[in-house]
N, C-alpha and C. Protein backbone atom coordinates (compact mmCIF):
# COMPACT_ATOMS: atom_id res chain seq x y z
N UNK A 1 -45.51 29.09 -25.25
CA UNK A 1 -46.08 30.14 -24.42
C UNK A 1 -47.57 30.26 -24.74
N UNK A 2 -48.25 30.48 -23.94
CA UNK A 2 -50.09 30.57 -24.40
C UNK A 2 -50.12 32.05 -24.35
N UNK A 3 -51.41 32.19 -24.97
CA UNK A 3 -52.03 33.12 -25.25
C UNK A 3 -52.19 34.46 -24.49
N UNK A 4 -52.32 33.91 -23.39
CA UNK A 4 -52.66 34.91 -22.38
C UNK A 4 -51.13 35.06 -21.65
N UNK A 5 -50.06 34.16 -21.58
CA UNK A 5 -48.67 35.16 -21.67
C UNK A 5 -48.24 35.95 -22.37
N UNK A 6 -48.22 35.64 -24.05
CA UNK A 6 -47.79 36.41 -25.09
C UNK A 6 -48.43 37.57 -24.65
N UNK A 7 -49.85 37.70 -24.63
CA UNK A 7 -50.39 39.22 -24.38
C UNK A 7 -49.72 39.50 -23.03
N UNK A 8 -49.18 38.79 -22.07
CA UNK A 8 -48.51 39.83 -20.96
C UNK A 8 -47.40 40.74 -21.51
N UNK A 9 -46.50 39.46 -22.06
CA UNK A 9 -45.61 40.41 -22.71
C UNK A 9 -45.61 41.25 -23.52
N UNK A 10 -46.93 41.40 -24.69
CA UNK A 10 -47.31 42.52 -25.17
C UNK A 10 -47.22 43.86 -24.21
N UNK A 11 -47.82 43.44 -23.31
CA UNK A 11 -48.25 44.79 -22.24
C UNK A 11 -46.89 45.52 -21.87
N UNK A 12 -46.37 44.44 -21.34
CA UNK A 12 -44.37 44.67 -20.92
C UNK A 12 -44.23 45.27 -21.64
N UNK A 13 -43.88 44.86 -23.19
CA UNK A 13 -43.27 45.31 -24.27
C UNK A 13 -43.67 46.86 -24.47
N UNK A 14 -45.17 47.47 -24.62
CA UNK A 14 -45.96 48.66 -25.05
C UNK A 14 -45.23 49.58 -23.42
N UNK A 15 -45.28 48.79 -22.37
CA UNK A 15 -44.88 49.64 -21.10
C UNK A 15 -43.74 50.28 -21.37
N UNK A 16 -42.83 49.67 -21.90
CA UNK A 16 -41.41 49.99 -21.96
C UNK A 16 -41.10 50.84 -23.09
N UNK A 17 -41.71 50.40 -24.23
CA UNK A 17 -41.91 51.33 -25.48
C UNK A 17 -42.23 52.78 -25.30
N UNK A 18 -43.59 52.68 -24.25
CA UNK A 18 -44.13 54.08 -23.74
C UNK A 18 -43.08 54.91 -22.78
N UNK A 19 -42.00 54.26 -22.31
CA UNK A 19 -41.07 54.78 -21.46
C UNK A 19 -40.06 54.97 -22.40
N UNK A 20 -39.51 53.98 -23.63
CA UNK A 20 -38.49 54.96 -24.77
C UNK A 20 -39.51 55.71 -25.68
N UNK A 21 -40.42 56.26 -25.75
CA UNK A 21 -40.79 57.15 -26.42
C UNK A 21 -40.98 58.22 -25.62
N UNK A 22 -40.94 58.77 -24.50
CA UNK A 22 -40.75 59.65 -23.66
C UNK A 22 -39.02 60.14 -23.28
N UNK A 23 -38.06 59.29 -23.94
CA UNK A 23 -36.88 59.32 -23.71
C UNK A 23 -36.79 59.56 -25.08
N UNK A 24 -37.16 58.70 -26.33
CA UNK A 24 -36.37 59.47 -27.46
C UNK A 24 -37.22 61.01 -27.89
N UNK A 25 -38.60 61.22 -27.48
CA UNK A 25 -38.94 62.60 -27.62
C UNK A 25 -38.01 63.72 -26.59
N UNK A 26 -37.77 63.04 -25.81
CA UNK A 26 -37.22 64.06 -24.76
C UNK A 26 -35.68 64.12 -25.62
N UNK A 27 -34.74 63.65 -25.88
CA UNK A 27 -33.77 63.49 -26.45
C UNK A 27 -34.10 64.31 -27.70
N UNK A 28 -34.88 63.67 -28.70
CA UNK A 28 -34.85 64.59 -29.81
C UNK A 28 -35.29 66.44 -29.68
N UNK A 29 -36.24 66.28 -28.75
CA UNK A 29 -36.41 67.71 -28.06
C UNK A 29 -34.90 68.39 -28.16
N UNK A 30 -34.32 68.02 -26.92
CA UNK A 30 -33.18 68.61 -26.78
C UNK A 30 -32.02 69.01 -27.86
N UNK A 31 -31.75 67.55 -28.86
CA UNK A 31 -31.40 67.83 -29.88
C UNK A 31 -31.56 68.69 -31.04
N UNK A 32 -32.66 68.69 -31.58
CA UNK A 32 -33.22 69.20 -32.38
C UNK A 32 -33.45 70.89 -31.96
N UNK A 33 -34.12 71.24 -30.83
CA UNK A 33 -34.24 72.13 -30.27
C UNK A 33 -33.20 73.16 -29.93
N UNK A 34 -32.57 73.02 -28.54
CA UNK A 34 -31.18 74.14 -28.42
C UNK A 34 -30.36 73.76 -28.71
N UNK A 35 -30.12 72.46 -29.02
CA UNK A 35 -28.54 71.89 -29.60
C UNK A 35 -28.56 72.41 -31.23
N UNK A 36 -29.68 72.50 -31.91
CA UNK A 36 -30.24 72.71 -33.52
C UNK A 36 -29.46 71.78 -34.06
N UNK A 37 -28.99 70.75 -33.90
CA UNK A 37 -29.35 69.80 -34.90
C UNK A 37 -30.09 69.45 -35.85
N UNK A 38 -29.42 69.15 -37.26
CA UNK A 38 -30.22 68.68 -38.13
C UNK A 38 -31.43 67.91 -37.90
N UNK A 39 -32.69 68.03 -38.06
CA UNK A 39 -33.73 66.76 -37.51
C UNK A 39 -33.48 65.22 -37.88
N UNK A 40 -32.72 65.20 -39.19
CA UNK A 40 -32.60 64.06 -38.93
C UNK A 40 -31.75 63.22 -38.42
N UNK A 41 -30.21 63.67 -38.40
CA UNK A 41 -29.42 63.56 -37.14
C UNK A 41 -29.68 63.50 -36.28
N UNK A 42 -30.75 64.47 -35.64
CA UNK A 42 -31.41 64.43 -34.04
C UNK A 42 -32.04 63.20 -33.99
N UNK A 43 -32.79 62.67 -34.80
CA UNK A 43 -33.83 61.97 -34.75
C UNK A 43 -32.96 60.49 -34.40
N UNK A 44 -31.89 60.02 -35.24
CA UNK A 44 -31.15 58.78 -35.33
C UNK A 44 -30.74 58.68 -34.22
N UNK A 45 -30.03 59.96 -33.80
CA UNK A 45 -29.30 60.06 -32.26
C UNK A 45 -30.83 59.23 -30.91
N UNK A 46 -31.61 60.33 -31.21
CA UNK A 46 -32.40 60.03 -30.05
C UNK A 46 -33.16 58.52 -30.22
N UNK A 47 -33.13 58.18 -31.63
CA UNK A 47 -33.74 56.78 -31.34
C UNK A 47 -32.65 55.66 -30.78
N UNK A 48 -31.66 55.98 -31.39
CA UNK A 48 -30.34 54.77 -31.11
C UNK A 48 -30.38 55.18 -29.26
N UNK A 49 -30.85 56.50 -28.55
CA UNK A 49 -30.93 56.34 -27.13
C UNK A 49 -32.51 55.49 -26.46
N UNK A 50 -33.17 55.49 -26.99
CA UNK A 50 -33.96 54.80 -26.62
C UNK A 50 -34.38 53.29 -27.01
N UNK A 51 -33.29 52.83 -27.80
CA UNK A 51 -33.29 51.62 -28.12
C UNK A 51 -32.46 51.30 -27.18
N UNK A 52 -31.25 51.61 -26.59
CA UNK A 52 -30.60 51.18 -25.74
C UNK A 52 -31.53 50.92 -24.26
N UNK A 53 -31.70 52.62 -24.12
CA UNK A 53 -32.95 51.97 -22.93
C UNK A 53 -33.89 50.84 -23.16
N UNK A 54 -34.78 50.86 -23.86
CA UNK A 54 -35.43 49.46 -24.16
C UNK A 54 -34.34 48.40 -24.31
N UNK A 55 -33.69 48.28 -24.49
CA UNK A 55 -33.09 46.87 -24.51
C UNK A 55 -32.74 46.54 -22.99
N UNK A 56 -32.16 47.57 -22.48
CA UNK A 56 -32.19 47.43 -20.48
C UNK A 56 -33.45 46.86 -20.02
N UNK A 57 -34.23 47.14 -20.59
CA UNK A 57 -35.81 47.28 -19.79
C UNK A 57 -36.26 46.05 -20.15
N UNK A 58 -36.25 45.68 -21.15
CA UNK A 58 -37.08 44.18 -21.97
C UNK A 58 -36.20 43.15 -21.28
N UNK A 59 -34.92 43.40 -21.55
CA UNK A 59 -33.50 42.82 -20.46
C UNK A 59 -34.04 42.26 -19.21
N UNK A 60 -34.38 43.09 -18.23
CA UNK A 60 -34.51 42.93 -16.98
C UNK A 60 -35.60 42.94 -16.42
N UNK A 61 -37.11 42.80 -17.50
CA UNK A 61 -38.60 43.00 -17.00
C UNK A 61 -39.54 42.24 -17.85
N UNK A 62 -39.22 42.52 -19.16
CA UNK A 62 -40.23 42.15 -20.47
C UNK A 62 -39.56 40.60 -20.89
N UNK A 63 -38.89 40.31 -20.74
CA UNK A 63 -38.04 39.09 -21.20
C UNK A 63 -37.36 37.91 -20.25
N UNK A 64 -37.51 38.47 -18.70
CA UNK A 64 -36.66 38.31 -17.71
C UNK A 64 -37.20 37.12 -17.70
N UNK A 65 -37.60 36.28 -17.53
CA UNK A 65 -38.06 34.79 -17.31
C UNK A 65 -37.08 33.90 -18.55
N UNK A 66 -36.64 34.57 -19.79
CA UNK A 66 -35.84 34.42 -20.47
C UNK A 66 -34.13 34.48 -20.23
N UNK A 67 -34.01 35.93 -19.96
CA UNK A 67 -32.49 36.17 -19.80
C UNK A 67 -32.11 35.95 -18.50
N UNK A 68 -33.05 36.02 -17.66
CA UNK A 68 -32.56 35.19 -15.92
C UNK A 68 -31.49 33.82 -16.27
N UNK A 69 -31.82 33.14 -16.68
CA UNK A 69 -31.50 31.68 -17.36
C UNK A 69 -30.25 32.05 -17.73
N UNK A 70 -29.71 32.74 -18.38
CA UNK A 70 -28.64 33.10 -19.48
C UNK A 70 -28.12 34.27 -19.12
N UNK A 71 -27.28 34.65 -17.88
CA UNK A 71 -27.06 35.82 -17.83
C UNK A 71 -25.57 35.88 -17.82
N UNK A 72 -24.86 34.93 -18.68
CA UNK A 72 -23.65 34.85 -19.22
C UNK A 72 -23.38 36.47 -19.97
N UNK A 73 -21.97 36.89 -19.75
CA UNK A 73 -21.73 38.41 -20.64
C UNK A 73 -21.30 37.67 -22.38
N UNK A 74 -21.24 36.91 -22.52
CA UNK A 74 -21.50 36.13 -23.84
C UNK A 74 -22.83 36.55 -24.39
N UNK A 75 -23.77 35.70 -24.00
CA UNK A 75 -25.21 35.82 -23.81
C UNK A 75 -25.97 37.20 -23.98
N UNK A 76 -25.46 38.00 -23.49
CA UNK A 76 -26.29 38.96 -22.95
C UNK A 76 -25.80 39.84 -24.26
N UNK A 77 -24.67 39.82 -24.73
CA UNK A 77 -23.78 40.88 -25.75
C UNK A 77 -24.78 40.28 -27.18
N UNK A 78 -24.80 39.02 -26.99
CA UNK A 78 -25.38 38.36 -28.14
C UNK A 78 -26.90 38.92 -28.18
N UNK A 79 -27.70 39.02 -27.44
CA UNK A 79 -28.90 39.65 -27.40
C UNK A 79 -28.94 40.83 -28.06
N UNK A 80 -28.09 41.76 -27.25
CA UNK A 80 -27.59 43.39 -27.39
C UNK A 80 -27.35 43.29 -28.89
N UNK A 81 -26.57 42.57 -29.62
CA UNK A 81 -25.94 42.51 -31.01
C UNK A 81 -27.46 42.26 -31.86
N UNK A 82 -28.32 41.09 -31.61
CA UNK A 82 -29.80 41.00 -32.06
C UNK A 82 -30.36 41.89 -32.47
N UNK A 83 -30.30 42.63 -30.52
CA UNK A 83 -31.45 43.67 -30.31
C UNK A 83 -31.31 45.00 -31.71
N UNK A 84 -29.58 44.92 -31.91
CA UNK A 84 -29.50 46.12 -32.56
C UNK A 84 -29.74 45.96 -33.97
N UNK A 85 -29.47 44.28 -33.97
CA UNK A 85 -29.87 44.20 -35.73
C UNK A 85 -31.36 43.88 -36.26
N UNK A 86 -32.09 43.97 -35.30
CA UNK A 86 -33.13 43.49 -35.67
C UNK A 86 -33.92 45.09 -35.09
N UNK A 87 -34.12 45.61 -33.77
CA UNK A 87 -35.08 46.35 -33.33
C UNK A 87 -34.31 48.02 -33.54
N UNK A 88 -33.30 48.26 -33.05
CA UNK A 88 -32.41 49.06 -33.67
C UNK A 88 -32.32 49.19 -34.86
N UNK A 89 -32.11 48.42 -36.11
CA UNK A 89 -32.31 49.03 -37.37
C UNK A 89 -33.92 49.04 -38.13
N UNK A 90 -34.98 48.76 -37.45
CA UNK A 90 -36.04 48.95 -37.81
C UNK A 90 -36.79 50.43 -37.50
N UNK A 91 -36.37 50.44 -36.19
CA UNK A 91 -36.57 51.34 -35.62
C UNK A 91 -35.82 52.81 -36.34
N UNK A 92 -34.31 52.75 -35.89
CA UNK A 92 -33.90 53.60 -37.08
C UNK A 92 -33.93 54.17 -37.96
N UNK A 93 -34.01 53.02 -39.11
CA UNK A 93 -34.31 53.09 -40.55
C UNK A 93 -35.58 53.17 -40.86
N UNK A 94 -36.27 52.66 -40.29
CA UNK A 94 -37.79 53.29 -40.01
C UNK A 94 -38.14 54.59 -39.70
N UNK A 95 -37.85 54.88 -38.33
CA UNK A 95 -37.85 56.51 -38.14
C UNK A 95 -37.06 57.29 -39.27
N UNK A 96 -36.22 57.32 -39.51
CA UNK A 96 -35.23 57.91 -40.13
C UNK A 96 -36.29 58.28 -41.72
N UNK A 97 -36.42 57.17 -42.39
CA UNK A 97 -37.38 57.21 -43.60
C UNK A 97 -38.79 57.57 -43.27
N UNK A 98 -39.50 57.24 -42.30
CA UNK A 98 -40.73 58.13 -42.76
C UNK A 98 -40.98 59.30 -41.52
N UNK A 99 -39.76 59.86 -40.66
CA UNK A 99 -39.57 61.20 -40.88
C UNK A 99 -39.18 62.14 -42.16
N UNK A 100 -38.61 61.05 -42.92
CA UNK A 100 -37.72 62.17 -43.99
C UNK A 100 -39.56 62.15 -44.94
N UNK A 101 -40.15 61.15 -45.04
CA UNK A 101 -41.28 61.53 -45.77
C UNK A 101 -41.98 62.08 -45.19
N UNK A 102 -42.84 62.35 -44.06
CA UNK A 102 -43.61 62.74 -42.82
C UNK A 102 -42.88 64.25 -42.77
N UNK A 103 -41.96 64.78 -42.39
CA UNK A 103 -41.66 65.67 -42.21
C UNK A 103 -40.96 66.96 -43.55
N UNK A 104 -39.89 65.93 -44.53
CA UNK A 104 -39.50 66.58 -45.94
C UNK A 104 -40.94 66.75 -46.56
N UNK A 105 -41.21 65.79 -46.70
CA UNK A 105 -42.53 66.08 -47.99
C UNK A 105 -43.78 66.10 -47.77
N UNK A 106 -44.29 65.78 -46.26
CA UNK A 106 -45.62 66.09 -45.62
C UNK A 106 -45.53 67.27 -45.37
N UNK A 107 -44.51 67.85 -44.72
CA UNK A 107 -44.55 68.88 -43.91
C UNK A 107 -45.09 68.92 -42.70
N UNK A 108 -44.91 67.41 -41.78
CA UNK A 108 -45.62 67.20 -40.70
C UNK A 108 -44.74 68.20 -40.11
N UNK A 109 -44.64 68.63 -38.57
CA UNK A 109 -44.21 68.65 -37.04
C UNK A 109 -43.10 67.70 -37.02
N UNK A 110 -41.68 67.78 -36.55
CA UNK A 110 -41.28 67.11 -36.61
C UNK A 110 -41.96 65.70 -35.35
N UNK A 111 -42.34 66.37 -34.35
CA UNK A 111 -42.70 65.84 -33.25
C UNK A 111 -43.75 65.11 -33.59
N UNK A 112 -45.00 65.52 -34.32
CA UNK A 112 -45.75 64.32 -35.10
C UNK A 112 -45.47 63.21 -35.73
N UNK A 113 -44.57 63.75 -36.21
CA UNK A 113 -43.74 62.63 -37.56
C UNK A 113 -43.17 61.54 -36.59
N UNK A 114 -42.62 61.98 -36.02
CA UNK A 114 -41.93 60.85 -34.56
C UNK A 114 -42.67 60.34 -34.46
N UNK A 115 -44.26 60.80 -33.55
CA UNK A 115 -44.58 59.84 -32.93
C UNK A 115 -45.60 58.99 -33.66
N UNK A 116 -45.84 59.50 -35.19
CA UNK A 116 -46.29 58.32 -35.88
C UNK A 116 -45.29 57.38 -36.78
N UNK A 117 -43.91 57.78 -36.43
CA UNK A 117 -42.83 57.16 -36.95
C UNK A 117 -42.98 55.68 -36.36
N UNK A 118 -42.66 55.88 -34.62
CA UNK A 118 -42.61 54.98 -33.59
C UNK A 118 -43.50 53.89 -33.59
N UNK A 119 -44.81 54.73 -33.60
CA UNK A 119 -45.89 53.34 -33.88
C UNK A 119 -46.07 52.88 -34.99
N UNK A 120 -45.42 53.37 -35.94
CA UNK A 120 -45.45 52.11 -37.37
C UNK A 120 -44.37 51.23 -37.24
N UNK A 121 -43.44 51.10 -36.11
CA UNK A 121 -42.19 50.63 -36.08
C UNK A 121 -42.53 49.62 -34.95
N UNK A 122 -43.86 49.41 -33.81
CA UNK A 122 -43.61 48.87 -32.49
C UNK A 122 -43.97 47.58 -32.91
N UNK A 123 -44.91 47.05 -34.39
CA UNK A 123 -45.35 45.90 -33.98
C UNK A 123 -44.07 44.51 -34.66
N UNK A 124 -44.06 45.54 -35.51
CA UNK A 124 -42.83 44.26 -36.02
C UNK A 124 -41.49 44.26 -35.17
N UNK A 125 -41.33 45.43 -34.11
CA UNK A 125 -40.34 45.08 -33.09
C UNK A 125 -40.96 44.20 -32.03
N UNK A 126 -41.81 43.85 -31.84
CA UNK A 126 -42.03 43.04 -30.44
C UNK A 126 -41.93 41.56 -31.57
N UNK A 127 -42.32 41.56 -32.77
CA UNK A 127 -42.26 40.39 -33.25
C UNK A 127 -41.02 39.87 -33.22
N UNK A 128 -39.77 40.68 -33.42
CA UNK A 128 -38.56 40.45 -33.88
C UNK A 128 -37.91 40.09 -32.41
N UNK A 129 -38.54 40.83 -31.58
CA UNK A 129 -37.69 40.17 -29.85
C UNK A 129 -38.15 38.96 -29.21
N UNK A 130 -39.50 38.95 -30.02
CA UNK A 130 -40.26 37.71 -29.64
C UNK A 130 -39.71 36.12 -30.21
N UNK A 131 -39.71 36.21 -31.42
CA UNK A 131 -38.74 34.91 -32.16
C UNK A 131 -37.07 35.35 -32.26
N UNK A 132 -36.47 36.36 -32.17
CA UNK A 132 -35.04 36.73 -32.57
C UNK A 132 -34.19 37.01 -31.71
N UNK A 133 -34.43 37.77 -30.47
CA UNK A 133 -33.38 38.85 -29.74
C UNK A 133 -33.50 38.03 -28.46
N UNK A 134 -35.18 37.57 -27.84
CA UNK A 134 -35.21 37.11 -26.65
C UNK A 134 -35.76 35.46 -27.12
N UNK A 135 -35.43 35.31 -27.99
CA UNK A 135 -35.97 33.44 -27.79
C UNK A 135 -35.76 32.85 -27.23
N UNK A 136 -36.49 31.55 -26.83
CA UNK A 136 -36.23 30.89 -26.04
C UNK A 136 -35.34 29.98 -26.03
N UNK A 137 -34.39 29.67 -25.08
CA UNK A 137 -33.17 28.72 -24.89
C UNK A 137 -34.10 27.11 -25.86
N UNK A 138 -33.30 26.86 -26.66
CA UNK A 138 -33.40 25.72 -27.87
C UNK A 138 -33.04 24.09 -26.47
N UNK A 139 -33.97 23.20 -26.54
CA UNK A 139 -33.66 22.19 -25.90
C UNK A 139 -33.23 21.13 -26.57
């Protein structure tokens, strides 16, 4: 892939990111908020929902020149299984830990803490979909 694709798919990738971070804030909102959920319960909940969305989205927009090719339900589960072990537990376990530092022992906002959770978490996820979740079919 050259240079000037990879950066498309950068763009894809940040588009879609910017659309689950408007879904897991909105989610953790709700959670956290009138549901009162624990924050960090809220927080796992709402990221494991916006990892799902992103994986739809990268699925069918950010990757699609990829999974067009392969749209076997084999295939596609195998991605999903990737997506979750690779961008799903970064993401997660990422959020999850430096909310608990950001928010337990900073005393950030929880809503701050998120959204500098997220962006310490986006670059090594596009790396991980880039060689891992969406690679390219092996010839």
């Amino acid at each position: 892939m050259s240079l000037r694709g990879l950066f498309v798919r950068w763009v894809k990738f940040n588009a879609v990111g910017a659309m689950g971070i408007v879904v897991q804030l909105g989610t953790l909102v709700v959670l956290a908020g009138p549901l009162g959920l624990h924050y960090l319960l809220a927080t796992g909940l709402a990221v494991e929902t916006a990892v799902l969305h992103n994986f739809f989205w990268h699925e069918r927009w950010t990757w699609m020149e990829r999974t067009r090719r392969a749209p076997q339900l084999r295939l596609f589960l195998g991605r999903l299984l990737r997506f979750h072990l690779s961008n799903g537990l970064v993401s997660i376990l990422g959020n999850l830990v430096l909310m608990r530092l950001l928010v337990g022992q900073f005393r950030l906002h929880y809503m701050v803490a998120n959204v500098l959770s997220i962006a310490a978490c986006s670059l090594a996820n596009f790396f991980l979909s880039e060689v891992f979740v969406f690679r390219a079919a092996r010839r």
